[in-house]
N, C-alpha and C. Protein backbone atom coordinates (compact mmCIF):
# COMPACT_ATOMS: atom_id res chain seq x y z
N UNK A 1 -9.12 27.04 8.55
CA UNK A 1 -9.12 27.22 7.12
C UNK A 1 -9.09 25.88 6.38
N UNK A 2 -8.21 24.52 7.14
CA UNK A 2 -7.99 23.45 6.35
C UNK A 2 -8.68 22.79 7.04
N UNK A 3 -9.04 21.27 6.32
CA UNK A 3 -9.76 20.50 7.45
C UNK A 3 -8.72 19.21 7.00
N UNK A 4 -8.32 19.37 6.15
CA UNK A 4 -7.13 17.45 6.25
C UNK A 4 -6.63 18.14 4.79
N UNK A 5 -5.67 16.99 4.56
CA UNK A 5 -4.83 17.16 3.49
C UNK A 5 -5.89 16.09 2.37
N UNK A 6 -6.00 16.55 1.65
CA UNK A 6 -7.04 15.61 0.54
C UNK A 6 -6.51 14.68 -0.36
N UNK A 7 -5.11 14.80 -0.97
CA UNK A 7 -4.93 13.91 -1.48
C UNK A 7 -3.26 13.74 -1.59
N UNK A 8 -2.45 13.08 -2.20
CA UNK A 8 -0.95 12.82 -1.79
C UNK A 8 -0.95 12.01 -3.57
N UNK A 9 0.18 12.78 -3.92
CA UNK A 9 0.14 12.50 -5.68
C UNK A 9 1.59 12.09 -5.91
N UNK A 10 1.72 10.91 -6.56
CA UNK A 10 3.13 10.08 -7.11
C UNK A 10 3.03 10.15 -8.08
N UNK A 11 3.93 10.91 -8.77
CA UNK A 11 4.62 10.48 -10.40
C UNK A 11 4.77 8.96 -10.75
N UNK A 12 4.38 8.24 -11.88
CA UNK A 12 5.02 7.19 -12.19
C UNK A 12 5.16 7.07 -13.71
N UNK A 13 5.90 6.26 -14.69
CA UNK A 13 6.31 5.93 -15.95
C UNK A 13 4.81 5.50 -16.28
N UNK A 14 4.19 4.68 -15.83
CA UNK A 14 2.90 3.96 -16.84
C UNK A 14 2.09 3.27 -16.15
N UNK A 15 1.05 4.29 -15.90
CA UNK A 15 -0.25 4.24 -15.49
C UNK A 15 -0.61 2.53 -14.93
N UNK A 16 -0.92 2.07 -15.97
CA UNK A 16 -1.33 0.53 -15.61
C UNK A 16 -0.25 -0.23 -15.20
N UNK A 17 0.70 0.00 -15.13
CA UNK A 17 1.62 -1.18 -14.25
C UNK A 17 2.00 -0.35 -12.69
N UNK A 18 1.94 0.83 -12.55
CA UNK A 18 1.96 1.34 -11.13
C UNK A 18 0.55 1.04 -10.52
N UNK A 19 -0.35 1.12 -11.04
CA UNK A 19 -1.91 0.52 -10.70
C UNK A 19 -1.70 -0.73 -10.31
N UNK A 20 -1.90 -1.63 -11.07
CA UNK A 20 -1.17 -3.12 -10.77
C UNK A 20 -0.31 -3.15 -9.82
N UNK A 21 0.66 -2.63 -9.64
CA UNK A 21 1.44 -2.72 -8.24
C UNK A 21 1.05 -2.07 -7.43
N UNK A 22 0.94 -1.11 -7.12
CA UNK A 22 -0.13 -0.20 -5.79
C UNK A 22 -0.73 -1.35 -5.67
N UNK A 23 -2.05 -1.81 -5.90
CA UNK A 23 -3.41 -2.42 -5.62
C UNK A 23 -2.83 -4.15 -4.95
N UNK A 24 -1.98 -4.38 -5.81
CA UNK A 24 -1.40 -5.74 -5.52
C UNK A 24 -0.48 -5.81 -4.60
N UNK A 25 0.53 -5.12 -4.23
CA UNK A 25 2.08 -5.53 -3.32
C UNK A 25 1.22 -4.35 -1.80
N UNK A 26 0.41 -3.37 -2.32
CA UNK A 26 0.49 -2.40 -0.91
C UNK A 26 -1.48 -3.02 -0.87
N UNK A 27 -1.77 -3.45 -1.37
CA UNK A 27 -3.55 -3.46 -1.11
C UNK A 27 -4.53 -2.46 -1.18
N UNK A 28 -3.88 -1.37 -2.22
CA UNK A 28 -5.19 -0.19 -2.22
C UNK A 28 -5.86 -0.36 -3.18
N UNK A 29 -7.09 0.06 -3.35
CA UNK A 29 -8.18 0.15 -3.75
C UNK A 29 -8.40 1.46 -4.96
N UNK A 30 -8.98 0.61 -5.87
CA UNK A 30 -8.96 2.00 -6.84
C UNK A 30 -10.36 2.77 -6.80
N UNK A 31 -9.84 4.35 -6.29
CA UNK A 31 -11.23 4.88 -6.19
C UNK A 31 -11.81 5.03 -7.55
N UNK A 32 -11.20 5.97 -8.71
CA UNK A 32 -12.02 6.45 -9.45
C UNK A 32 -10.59 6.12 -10.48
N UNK A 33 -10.58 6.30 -11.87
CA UNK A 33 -9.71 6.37 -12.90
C UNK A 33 -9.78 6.95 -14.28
N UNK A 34 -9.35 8.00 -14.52
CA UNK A 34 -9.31 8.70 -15.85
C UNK A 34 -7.65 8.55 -16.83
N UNK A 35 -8.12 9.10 -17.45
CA UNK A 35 -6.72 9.15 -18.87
C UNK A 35 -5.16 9.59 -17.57
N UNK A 36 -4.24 8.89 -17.53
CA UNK A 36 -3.35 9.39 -17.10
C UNK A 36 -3.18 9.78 -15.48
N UNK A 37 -4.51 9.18 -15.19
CA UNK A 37 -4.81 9.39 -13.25
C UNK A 37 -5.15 8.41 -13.11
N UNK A 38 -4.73 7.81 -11.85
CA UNK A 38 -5.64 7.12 -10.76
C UNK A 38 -6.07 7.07 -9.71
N UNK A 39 -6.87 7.84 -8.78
CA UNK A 39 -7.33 7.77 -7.42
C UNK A 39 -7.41 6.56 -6.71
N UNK A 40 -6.20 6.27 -5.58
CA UNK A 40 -6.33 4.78 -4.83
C UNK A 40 -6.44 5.55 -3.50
N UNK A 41 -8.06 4.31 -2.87
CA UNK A 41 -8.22 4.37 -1.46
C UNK A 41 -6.89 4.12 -0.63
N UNK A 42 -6.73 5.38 0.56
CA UNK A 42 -5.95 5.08 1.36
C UNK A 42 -6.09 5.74 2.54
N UNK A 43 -7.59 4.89 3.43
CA UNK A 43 -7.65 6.01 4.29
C UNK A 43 -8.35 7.46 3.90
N UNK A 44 -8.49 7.96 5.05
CA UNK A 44 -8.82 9.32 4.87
C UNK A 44 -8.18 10.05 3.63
N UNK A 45 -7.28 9.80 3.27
CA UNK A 45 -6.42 10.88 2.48
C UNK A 45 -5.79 9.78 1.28
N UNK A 46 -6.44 10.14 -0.03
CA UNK A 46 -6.22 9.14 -1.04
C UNK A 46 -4.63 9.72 -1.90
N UNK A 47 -4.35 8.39 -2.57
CA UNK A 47 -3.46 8.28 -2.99
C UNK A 47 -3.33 8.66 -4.75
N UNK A 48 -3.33 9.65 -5.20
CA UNK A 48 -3.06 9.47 -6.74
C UNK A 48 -2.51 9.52 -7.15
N UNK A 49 -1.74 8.52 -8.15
CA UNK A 49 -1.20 8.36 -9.36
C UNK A 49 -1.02 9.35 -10.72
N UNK A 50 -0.16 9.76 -10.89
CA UNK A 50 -0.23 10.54 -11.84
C UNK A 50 0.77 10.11 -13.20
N UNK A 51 0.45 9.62 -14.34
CA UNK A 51 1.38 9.10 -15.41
C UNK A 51 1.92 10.39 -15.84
N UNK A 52 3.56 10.09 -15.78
CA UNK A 52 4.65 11.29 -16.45
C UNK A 52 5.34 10.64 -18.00
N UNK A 53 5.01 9.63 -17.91
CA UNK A 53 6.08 9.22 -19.41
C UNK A 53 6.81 9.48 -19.43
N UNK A 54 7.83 9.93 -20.38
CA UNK A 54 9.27 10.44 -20.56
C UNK A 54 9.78 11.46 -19.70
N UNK A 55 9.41 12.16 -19.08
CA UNK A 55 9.37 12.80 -18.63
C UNK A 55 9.42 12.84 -16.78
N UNK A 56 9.11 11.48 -16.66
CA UNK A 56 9.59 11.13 -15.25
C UNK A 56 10.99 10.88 -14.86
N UNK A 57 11.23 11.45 -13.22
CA UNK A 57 11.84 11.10 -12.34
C UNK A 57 11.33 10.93 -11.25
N UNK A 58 12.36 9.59 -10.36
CA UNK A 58 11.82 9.16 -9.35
C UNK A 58 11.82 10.34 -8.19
N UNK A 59 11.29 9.98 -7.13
CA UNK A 59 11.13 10.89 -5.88
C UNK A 59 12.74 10.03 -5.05
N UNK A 60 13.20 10.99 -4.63
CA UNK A 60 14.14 10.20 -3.50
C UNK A 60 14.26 10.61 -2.05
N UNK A 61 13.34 11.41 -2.17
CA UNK A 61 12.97 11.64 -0.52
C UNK A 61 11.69 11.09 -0.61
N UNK A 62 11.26 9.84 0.63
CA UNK A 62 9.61 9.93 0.42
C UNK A 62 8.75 11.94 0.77
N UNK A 63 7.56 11.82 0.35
CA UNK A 63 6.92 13.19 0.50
C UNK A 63 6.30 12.57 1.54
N UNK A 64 5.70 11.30 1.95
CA UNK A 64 4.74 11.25 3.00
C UNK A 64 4.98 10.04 3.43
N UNK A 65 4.94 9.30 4.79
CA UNK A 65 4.99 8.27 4.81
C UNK A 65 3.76 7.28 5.41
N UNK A 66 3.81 6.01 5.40
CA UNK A 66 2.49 5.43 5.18
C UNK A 66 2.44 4.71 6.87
N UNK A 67 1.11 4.53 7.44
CA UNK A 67 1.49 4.62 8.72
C UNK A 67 0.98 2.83 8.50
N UNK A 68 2.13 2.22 9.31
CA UNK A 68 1.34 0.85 9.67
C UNK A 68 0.92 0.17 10.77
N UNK A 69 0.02 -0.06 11.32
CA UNK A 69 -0.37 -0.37 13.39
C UNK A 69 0.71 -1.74 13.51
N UNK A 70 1.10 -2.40 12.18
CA UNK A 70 1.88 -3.97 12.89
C UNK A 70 3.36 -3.19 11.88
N UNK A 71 4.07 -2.52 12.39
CA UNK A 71 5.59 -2.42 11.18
C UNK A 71 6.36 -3.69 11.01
N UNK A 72 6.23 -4.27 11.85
CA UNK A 72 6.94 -5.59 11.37
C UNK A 72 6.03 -6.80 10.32
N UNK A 73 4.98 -6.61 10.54
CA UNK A 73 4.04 -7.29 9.59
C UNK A 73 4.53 -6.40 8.14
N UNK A 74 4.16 -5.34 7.88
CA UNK A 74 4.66 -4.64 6.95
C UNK A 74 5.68 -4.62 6.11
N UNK A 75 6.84 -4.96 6.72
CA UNK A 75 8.24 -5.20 6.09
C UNK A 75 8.57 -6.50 5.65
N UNK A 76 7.73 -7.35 6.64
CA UNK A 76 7.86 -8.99 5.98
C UNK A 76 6.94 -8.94 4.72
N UNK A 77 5.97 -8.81 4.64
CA UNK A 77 4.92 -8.55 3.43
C UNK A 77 5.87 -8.12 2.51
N UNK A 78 6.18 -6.82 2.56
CA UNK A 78 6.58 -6.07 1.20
C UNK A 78 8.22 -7.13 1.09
N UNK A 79 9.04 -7.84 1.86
CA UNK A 79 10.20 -8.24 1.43
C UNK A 79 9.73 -9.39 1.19
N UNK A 80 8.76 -10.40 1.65
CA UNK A 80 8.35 -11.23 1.04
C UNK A 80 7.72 -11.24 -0.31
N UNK A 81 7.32 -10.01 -0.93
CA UNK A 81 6.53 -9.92 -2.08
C UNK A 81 7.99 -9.20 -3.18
N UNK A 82 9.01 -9.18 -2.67
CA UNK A 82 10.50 -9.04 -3.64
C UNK A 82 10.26 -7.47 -3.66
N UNK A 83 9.79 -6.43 -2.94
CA UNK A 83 9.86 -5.13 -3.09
C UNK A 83 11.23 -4.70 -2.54
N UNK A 84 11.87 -4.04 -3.24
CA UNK A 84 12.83 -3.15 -2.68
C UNK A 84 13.25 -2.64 -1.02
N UNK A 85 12.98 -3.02 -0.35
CA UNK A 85 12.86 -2.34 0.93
C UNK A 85 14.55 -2.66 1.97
N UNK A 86 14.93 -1.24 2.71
CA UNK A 86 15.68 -0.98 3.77
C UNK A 86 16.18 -2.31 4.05
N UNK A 87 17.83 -2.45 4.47
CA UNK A 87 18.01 -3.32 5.40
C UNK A 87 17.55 -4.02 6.56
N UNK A 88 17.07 -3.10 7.33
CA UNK A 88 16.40 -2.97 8.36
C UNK A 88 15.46 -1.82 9.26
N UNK A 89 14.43 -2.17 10.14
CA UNK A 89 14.04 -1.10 10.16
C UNK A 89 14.16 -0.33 11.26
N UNK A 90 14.29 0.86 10.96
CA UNK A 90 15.31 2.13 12.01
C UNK A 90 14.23 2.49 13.36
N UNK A 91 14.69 2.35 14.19
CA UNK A 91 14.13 3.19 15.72
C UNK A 91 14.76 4.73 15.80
N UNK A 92 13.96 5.37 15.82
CA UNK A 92 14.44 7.04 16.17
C UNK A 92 13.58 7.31 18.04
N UNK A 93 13.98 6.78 18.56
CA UNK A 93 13.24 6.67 20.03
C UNK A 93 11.98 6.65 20.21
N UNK A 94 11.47 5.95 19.86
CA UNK A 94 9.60 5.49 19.65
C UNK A 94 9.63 5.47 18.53
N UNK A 95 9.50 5.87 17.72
CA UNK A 95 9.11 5.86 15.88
C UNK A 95 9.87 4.91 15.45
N UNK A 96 9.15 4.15 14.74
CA UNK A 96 10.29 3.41 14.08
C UNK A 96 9.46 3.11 12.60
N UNK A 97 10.39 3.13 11.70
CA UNK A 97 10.27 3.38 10.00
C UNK A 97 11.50 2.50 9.48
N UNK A 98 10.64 2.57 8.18
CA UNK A 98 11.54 2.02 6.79
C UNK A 98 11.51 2.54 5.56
N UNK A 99 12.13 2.43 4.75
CA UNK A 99 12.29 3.10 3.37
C UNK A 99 11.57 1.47 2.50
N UNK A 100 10.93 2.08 0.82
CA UNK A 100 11.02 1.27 0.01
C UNK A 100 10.92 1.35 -0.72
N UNK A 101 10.82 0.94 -2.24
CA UNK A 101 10.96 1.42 -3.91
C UNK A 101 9.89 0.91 -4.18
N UNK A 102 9.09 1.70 -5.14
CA UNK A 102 7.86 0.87 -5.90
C UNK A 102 8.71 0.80 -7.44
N UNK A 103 8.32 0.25 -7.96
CA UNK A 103 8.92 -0.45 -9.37
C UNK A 103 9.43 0.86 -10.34
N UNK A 104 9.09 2.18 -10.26
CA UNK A 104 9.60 3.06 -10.82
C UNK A 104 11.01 3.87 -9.85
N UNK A 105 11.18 3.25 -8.83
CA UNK A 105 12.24 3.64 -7.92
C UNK A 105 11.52 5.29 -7.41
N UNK A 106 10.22 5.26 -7.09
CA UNK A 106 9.98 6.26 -6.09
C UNK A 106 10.41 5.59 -4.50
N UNK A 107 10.77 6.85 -3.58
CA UNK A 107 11.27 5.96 -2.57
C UNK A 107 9.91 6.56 -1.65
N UNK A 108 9.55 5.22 -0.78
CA UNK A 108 7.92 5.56 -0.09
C UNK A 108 8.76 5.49 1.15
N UNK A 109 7.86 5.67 2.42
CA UNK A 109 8.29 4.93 3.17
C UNK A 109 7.03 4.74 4.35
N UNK A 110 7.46 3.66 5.67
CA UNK A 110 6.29 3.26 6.12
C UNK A 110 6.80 3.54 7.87
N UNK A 111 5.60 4.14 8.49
CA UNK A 111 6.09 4.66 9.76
C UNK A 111 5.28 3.95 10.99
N UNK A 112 5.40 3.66 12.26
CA UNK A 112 4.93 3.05 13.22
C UNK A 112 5.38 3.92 14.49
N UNK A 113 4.15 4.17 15.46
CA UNK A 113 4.71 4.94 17.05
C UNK A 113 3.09 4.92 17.82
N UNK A 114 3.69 4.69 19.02
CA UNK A 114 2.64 4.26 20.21
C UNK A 114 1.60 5.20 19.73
N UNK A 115 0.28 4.81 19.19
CA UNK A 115 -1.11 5.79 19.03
C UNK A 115 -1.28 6.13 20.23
N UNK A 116 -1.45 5.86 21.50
CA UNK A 116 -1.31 6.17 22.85
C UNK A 116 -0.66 7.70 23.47
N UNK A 117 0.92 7.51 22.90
CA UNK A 117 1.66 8.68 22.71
C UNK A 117 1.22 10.15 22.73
């Protein structure tokens, strides 16, 4: 009936400064952009932006997490670039992940495990 999940949607306060940070601190790509949306490349399964204004709250569970082939490349990047991110990052017996805040305090997070597996 399904063939993939199509798209993965974040609330944020204001459009052009979550754009600006997506594209800049994580490296996605803006697919398409209308009033109050933004479609960012991510992979098979894109990322959109959705502006809430007053009306936002952050997420504090991530909904999805972002897969990275180097996790330790990943965590230096985003703590080198002053992002919010985990003390450290957690092993659950092969998997290993981290938590992190994008500037509206949604909490994302980023996951790593043997593709092999």
């Amino acid at each position: 009936m399904f063939r993939r999940i199509d798209t993965v949607f974040v609330r944020v306060r204001n459009l052009d400064e979550a754009v600006a940070w997506y594209t800049q601190h994580l490296g996605l790509e803006v697919r398409w952009r209308h009033p109050g949306v933004a479609c960012l490349n991510l992979g098979e399964t894109p990322l959109t932006l959705l502006e809430a204004g007053e009306a936002f709250h952050p997420v504090e569970e991530a909904p999805f997490n972002f897969y990275a082939p180097d996790i330790e490349a990943a965590y230096a990047r985003l703590r080198a670039a002053g992002v919010p991110v985990d003390e450290q990052i957690t092993d659950d017996g092969g998997v290993r992940w981290f938590g992190f805040r994008d500037p509206d305090g949604n909490r994302l997070e980023v996951c790593w495990w043997p593709e092999e597996a």
